[in-house]
N, C-alpha and C. Protein backbone atom coordinates (compact mmCIF):
# COMPACT_ATOMS: atom_id res chain seq x y z
N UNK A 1 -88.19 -2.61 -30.21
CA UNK A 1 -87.47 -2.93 -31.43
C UNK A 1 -87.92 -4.31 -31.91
N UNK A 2 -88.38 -4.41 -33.23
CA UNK A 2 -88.65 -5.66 -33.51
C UNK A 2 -87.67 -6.65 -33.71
N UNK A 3 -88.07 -7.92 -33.32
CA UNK A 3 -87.11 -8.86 -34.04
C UNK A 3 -86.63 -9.50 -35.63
N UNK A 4 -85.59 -9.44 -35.50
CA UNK A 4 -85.65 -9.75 -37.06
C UNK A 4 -85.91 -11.33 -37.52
N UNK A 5 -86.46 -11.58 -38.76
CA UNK A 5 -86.82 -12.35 -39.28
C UNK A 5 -86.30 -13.91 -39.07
N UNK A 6 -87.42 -14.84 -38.18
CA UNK A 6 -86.71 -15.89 -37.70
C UNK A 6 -87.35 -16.81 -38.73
N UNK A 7 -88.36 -16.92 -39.30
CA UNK A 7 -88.53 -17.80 -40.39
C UNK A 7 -87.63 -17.03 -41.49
N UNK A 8 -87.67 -18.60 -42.76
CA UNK A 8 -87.05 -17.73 -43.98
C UNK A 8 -88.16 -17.76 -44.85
N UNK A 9 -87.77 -16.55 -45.38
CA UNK A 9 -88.94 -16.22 -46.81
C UNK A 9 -89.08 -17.17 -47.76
N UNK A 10 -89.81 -17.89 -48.47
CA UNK A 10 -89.70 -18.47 -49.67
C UNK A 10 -89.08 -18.38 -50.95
N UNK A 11 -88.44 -17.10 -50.97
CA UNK A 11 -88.39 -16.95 -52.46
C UNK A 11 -87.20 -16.44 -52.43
N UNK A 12 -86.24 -16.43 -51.39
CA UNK A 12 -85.05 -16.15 -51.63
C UNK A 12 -83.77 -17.28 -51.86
N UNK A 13 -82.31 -16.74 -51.79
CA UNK A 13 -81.33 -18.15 -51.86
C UNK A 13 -80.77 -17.44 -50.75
N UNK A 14 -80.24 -19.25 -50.07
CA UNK A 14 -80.06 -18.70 -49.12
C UNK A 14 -78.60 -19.39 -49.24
N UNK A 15 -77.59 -19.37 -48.56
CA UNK A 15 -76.56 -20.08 -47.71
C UNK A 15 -76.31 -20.57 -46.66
N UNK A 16 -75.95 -21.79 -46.13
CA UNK A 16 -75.51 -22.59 -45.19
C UNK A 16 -74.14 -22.57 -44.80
N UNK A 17 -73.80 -21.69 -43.58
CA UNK A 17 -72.52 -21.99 -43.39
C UNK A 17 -72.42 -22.39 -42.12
N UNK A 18 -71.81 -23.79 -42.23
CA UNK A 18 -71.44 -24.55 -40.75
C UNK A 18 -70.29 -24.64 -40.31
N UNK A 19 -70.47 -24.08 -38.67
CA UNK A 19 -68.92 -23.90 -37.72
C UNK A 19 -69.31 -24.20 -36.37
N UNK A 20 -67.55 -24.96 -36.27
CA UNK A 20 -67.83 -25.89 -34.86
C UNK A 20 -67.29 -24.79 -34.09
N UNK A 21 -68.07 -24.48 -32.67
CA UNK A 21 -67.70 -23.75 -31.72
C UNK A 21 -66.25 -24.11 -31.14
N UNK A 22 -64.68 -23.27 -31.78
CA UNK A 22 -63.70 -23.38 -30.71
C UNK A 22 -64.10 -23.39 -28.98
N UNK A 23 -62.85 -23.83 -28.42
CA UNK A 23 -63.11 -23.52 -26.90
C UNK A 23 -62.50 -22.12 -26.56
N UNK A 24 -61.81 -21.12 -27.17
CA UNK A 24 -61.42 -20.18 -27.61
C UNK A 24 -63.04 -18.90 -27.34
N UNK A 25 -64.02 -19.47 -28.21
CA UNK A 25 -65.40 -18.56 -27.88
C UNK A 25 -65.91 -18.82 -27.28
N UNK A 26 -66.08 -19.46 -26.36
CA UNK A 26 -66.32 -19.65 -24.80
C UNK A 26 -66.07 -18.90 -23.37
N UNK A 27 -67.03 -18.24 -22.93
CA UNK A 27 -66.91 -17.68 -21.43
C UNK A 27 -66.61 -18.84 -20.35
N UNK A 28 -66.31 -17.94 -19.45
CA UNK A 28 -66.24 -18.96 -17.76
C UNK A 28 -67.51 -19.47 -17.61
N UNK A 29 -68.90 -19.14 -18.36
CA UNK A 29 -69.82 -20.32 -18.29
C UNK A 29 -69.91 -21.72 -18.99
N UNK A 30 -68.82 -21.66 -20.14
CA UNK A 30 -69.19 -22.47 -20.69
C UNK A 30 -69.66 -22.38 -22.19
N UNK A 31 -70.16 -20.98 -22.64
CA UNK A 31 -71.15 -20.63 -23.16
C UNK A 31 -70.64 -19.73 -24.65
N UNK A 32 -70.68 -19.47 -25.43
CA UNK A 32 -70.27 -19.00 -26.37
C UNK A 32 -70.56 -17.19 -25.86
N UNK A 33 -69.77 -16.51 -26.33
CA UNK A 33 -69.64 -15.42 -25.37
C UNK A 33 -70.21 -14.21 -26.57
N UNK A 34 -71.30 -13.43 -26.17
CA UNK A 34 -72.15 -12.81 -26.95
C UNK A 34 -71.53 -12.39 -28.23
N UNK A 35 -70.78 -11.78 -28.65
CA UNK A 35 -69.66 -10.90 -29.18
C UNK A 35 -68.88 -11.74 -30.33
N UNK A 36 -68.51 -13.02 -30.08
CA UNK A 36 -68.50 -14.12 -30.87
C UNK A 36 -69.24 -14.00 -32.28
N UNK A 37 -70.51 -13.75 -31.47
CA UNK A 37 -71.94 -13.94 -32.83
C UNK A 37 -71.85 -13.39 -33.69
N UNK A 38 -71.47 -11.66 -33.58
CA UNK A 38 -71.27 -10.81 -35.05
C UNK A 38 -69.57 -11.90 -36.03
N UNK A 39 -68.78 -12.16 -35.49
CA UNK A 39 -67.53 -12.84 -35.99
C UNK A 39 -68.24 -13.92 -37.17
N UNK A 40 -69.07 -15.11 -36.36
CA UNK A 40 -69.86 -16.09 -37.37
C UNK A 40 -70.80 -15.16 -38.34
N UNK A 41 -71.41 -14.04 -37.73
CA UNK A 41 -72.16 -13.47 -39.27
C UNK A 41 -71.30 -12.92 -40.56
N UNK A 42 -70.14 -12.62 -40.29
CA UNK A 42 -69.54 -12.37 -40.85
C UNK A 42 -68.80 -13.80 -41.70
N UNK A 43 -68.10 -14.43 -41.07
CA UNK A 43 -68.07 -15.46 -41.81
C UNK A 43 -69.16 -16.30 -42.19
N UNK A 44 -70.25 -16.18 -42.43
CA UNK A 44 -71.57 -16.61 -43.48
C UNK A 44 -72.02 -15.57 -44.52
N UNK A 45 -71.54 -14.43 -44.20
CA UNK A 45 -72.09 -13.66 -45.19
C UNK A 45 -70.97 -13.25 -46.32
N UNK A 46 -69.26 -14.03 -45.58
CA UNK A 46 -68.62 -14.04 -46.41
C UNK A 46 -69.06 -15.09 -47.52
N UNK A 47 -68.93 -16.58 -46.89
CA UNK A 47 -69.55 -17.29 -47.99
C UNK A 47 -70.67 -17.70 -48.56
N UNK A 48 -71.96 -16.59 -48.24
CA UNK A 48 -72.94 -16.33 -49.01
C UNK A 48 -72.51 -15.61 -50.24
N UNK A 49 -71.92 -14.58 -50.29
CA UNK A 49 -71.58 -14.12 -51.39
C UNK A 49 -70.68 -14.73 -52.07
N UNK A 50 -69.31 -15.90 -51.59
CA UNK A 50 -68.36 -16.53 -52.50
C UNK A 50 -69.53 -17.40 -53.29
N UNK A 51 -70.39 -18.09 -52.62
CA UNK A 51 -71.14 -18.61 -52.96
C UNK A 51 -72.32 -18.87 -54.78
N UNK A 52 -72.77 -17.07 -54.03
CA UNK A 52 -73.73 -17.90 -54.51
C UNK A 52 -73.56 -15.70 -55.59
N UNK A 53 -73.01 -15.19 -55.24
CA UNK A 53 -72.43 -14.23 -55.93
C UNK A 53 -70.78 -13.97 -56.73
N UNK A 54 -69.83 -13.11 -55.89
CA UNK A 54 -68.68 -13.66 -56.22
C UNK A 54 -67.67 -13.62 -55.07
N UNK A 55 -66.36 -13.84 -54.76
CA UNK A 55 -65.24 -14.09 -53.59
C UNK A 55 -65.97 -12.59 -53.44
N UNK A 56 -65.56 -12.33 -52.10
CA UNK A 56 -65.22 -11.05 -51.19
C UNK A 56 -63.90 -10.58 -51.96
N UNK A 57 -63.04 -11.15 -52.44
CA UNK A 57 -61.51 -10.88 -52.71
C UNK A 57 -61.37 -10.06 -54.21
N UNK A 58 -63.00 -9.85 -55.03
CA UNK A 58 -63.20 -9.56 -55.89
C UNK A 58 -63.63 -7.78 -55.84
N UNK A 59 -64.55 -8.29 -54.97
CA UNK A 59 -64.99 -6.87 -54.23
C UNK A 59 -63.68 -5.83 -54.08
N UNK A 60 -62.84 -6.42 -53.04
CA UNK A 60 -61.55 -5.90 -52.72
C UNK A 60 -60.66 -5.26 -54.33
N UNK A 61 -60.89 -6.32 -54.73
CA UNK A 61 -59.66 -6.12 -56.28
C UNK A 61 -60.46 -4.36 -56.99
N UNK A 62 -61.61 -4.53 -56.52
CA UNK A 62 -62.43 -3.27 -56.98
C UNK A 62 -62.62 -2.01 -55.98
N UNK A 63 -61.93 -2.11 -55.48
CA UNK A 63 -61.68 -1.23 -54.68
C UNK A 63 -62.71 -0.94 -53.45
N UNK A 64 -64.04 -1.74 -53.74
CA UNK A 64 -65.02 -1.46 -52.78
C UNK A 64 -65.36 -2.59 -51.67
N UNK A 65 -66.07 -2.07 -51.05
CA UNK A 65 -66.07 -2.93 -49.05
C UNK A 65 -67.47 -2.84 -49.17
N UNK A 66 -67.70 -3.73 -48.20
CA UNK A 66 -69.27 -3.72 -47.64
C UNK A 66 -68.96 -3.34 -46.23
N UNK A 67 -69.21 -1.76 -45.69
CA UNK A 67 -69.10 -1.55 -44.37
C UNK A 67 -70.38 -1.63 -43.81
N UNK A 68 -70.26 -2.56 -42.43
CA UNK A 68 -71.09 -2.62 -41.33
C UNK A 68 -71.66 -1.19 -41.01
N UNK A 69 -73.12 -1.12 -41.00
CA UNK A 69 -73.74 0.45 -40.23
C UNK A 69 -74.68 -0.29 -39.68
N UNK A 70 -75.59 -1.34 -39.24
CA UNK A 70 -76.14 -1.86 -38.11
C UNK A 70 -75.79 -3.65 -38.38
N UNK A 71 -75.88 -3.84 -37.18
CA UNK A 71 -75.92 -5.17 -36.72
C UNK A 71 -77.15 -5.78 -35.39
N UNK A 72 -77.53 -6.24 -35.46
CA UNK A 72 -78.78 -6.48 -34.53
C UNK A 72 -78.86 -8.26 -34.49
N UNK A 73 -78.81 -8.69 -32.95
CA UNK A 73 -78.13 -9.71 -32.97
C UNK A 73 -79.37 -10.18 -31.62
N UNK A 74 -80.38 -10.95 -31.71
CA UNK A 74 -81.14 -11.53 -30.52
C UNK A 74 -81.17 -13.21 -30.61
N UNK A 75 -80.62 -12.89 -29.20
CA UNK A 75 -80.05 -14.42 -28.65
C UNK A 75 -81.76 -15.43 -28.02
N UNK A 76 -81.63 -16.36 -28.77
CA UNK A 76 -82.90 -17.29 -28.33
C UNK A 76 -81.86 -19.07 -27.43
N UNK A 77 -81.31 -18.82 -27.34
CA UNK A 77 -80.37 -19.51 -26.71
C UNK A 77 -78.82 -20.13 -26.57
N UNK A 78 -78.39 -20.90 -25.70
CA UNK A 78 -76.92 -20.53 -25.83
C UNK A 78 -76.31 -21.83 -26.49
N UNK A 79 -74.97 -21.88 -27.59
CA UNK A 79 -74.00 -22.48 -27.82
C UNK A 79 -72.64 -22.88 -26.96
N UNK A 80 -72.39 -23.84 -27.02
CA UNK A 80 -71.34 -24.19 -26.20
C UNK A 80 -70.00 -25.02 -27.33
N UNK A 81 -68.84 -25.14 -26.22
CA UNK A 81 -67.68 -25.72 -27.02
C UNK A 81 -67.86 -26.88 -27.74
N UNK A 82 -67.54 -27.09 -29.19
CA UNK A 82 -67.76 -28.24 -29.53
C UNK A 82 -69.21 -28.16 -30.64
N UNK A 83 -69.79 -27.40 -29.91
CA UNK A 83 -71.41 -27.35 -30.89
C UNK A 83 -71.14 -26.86 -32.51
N UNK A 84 -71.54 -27.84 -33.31
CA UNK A 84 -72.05 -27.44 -34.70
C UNK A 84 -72.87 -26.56 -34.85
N UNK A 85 -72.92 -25.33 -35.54
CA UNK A 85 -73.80 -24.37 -35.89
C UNK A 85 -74.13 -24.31 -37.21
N UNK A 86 -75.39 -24.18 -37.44
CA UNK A 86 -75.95 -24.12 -39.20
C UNK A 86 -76.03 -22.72 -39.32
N UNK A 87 -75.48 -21.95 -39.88
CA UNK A 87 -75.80 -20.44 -39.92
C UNK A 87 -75.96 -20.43 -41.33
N UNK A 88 -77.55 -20.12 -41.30
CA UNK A 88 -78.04 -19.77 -42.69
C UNK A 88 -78.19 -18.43 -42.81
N UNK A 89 -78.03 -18.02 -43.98
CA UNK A 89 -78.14 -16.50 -44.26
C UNK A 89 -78.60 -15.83 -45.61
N UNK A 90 -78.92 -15.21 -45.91
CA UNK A 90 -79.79 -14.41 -47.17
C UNK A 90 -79.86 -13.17 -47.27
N UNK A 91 -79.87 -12.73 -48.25
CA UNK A 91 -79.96 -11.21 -48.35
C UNK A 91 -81.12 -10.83 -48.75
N UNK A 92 -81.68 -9.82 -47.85
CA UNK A 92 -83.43 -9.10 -47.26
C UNK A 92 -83.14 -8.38 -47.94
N UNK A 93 -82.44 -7.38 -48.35
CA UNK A 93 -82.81 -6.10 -49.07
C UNK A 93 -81.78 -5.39 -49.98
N UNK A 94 -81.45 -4.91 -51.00
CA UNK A 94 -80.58 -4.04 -51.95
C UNK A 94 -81.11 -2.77 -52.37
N UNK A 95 -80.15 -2.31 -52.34
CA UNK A 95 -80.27 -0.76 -52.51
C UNK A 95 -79.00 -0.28 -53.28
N UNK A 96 -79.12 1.31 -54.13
CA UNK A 96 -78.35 1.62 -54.84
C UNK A 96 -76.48 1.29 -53.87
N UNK A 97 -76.48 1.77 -53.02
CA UNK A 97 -75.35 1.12 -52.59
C UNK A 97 -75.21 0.91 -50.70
N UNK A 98 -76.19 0.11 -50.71
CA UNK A 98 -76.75 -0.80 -49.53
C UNK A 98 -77.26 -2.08 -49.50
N UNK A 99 -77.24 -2.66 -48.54
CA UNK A 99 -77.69 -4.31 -48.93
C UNK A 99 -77.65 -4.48 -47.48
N UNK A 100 -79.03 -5.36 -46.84
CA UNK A 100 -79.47 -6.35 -46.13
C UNK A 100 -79.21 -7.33 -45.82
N UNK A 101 -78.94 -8.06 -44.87
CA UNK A 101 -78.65 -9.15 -45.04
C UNK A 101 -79.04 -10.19 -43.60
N UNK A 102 -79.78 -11.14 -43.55
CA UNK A 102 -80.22 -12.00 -42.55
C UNK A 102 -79.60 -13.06 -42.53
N UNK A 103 -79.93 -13.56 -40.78
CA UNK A 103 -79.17 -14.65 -40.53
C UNK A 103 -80.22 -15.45 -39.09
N UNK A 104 -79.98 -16.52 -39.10
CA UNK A 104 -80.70 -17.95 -38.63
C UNK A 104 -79.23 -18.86 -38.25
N UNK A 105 -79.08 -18.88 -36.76
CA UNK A 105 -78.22 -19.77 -36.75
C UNK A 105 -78.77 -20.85 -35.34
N UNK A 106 -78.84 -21.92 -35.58
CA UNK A 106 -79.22 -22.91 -35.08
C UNK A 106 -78.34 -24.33 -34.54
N UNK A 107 -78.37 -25.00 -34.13
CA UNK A 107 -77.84 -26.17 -33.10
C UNK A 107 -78.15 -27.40 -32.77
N UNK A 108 -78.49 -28.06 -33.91
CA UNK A 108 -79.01 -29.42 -33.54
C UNK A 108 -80.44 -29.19 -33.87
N UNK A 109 -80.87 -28.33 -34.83
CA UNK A 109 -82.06 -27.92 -35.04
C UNK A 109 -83.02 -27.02 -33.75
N UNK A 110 -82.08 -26.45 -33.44
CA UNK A 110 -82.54 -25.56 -31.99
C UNK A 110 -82.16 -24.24 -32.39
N UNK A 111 -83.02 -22.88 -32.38
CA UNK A 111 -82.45 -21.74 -32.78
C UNK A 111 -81.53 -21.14 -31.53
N UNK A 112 -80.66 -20.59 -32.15
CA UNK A 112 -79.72 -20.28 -31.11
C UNK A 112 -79.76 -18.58 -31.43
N UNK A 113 -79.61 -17.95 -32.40
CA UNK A 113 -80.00 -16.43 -32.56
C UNK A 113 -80.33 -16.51 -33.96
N UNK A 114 -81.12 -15.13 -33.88
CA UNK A 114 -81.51 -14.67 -35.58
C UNK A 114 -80.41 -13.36 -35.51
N UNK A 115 -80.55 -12.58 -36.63
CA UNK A 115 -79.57 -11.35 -36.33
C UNK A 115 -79.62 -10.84 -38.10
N UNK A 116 -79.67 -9.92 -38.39
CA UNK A 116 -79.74 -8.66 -39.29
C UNK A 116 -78.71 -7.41 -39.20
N UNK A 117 -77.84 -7.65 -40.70
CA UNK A 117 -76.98 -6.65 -40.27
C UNK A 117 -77.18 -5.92 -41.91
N UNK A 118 -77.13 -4.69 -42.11
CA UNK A 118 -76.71 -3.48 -42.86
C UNK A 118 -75.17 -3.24 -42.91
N UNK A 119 -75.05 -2.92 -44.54
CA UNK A 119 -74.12 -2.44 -44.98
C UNK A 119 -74.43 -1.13 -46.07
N UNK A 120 -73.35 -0.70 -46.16
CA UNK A 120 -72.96 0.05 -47.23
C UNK A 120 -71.63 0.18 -47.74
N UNK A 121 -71.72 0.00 -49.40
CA UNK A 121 -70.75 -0.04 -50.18
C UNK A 121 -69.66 1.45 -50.20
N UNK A 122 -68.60 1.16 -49.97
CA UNK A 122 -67.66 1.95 -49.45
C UNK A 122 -66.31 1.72 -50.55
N UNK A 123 -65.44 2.92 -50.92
CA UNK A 123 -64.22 2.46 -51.21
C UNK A 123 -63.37 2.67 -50.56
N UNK A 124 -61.41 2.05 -50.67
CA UNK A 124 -61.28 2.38 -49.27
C UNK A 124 -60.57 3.21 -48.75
N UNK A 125 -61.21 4.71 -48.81
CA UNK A 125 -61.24 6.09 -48.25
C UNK A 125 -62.17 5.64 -47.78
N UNK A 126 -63.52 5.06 -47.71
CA UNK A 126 -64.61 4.92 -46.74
C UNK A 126 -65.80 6.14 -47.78
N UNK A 127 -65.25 6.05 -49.03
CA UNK A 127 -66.40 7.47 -49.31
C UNK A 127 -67.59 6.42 -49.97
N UNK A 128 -68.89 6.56 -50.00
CA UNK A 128 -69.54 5.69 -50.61
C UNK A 128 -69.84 5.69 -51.88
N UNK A 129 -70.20 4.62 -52.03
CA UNK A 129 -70.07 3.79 -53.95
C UNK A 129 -71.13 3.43 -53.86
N UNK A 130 -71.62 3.47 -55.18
CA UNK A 130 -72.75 2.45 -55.82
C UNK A 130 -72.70 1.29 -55.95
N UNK A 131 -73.73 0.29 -55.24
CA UNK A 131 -72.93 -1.58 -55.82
C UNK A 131 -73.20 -1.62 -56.95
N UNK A 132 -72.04 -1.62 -57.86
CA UNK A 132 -71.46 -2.41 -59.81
C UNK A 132 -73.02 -2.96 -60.05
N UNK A 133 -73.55 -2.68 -61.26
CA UNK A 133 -74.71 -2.78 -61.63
C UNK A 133 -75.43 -4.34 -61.57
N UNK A 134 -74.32 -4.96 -62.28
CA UNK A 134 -73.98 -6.59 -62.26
C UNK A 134 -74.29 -7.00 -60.78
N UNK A 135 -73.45 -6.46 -60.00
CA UNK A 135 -73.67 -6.92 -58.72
C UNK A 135 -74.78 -6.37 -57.81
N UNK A 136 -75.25 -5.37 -57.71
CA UNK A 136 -76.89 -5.01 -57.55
C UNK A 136 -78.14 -5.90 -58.13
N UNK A 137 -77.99 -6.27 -59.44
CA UNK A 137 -78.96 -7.35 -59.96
C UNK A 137 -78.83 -8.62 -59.41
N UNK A 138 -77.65 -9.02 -59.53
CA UNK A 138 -77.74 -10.69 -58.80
C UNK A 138 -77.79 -10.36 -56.96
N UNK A 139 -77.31 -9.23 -56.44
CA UNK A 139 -77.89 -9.45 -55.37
C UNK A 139 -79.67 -9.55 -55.11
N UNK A 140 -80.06 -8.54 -55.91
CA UNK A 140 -81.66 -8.47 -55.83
C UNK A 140 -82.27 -10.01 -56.01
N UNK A 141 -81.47 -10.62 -57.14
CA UNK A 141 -81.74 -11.81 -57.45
C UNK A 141 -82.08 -12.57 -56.42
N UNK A 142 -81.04 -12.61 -55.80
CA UNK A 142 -80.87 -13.20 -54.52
C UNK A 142 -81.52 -13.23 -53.61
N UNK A 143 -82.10 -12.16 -53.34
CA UNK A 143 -83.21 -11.41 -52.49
C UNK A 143 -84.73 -11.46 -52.75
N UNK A 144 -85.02 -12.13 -53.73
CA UNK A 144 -86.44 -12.67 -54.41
C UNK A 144 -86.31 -11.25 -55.36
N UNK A 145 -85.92 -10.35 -55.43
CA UNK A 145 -85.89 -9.34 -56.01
C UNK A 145 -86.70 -7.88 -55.00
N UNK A 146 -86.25 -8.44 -53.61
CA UNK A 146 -86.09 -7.37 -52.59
C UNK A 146 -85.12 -5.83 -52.89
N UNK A 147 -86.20 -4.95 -53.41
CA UNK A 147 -85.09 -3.81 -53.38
C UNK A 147 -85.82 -2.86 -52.87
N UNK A 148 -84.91 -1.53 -52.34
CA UNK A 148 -85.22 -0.42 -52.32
C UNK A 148 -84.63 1.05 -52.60
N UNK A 149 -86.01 1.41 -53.26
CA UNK A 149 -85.71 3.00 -54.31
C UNK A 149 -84.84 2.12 -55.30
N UNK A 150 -84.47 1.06 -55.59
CA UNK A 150 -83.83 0.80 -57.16
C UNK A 150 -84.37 -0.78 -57.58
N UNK A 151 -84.93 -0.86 -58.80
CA UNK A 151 -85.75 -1.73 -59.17
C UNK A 151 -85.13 -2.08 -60.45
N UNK A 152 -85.14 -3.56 -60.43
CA UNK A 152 -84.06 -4.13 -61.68
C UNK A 152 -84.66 -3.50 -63.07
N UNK A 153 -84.04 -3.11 -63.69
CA UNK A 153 -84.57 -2.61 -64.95
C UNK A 153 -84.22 -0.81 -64.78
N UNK A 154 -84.40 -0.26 -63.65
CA UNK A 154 -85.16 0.92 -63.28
C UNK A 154 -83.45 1.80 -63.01
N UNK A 155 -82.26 1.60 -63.80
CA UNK A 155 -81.10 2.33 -63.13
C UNK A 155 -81.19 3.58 -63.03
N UNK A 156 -80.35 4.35 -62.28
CA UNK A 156 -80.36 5.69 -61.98
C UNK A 156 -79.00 5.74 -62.95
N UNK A 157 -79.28 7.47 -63.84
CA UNK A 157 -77.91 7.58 -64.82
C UNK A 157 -76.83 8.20 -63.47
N UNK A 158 -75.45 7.70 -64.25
CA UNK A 158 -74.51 8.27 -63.25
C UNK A 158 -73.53 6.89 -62.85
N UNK A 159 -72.71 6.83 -61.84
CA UNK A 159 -71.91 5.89 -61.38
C UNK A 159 -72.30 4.17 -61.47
N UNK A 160 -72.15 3.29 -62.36
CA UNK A 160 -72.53 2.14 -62.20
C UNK A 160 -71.25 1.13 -61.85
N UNK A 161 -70.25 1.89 -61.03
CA UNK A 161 -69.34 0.73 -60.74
C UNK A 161 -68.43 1.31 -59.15
């Protein structure tokens, strides 16, 4: 299985979200405890999108979710209590109602994991949706204009919200 993307691309935006390790995510080593890691991707990819798209709380008001269907998470070394983490993150790829999304989280300028997780746009019965047209473009945006099977300009007729 390859690893996912530990440099960042040039041409995307990215987000910075920094969090101090509770003693709470910590094992009996000491060590930030594997399982932890998906929790921080999640809170960066929340405020990648408050960011630099719109609140998560907007999404919600619209009835649609971004559900998790992979997460892939390789550890290049360990965090401990107390440690500042830079978790940068960006979105790799969009799709009619899917989206990519990478992550780089580091420690004093030390990589600590990369990790890549997939979603799909869901409402909440869980049946799937198209991401809102608006919000498909500025994600692509986002993405250097990373898409797949849907190309800005290029909509499919049918559901655009």
């Amino acid at each position: 299985m390859p690893q996912p993307t530990v440099e960042l691309p040039k041409d995307v935006v990215t987000s910075t979200f920094r969090h101090r390790v509770p003693f709470f995510d910590t094992d009996a080593m000491g060590i930030v405890h594997h399982a932890n890691y998906v929790r921080y991707l999640e809170l960066a990819r929340v405020h990648l999108l408050e960011e630099h798209d719109q609140p998560y709380e907007a999404y919600i008001a619209q009835d649609r979710h971004f559900a998790v269907t992979r997460c892939e998470v390789y550890y290049a070394g360990p965090a401990r209590f107390g440690d500042e983490l830079d978790i940068v993150v960006w979105v790799k790829r969009v799709g009619g109602a899917s989206v990519e999304i990478a992550y780089r989280i580091e420690c004093r300028g030390t990589l600590v994991v990369t990790a890549e997780t997939a979603h799909a746009m869901v409402d909440s019965e869980g049946r799937p949706r198209r991401i809102p047209r608006e919000r498909r473009q500025n994600l692509a945006r986002l993405a250097g204009g990373a898409t797949s099977r849907i190309q800005p300009g290029a909509e499919p007729k049918g559901e655009n919200t």
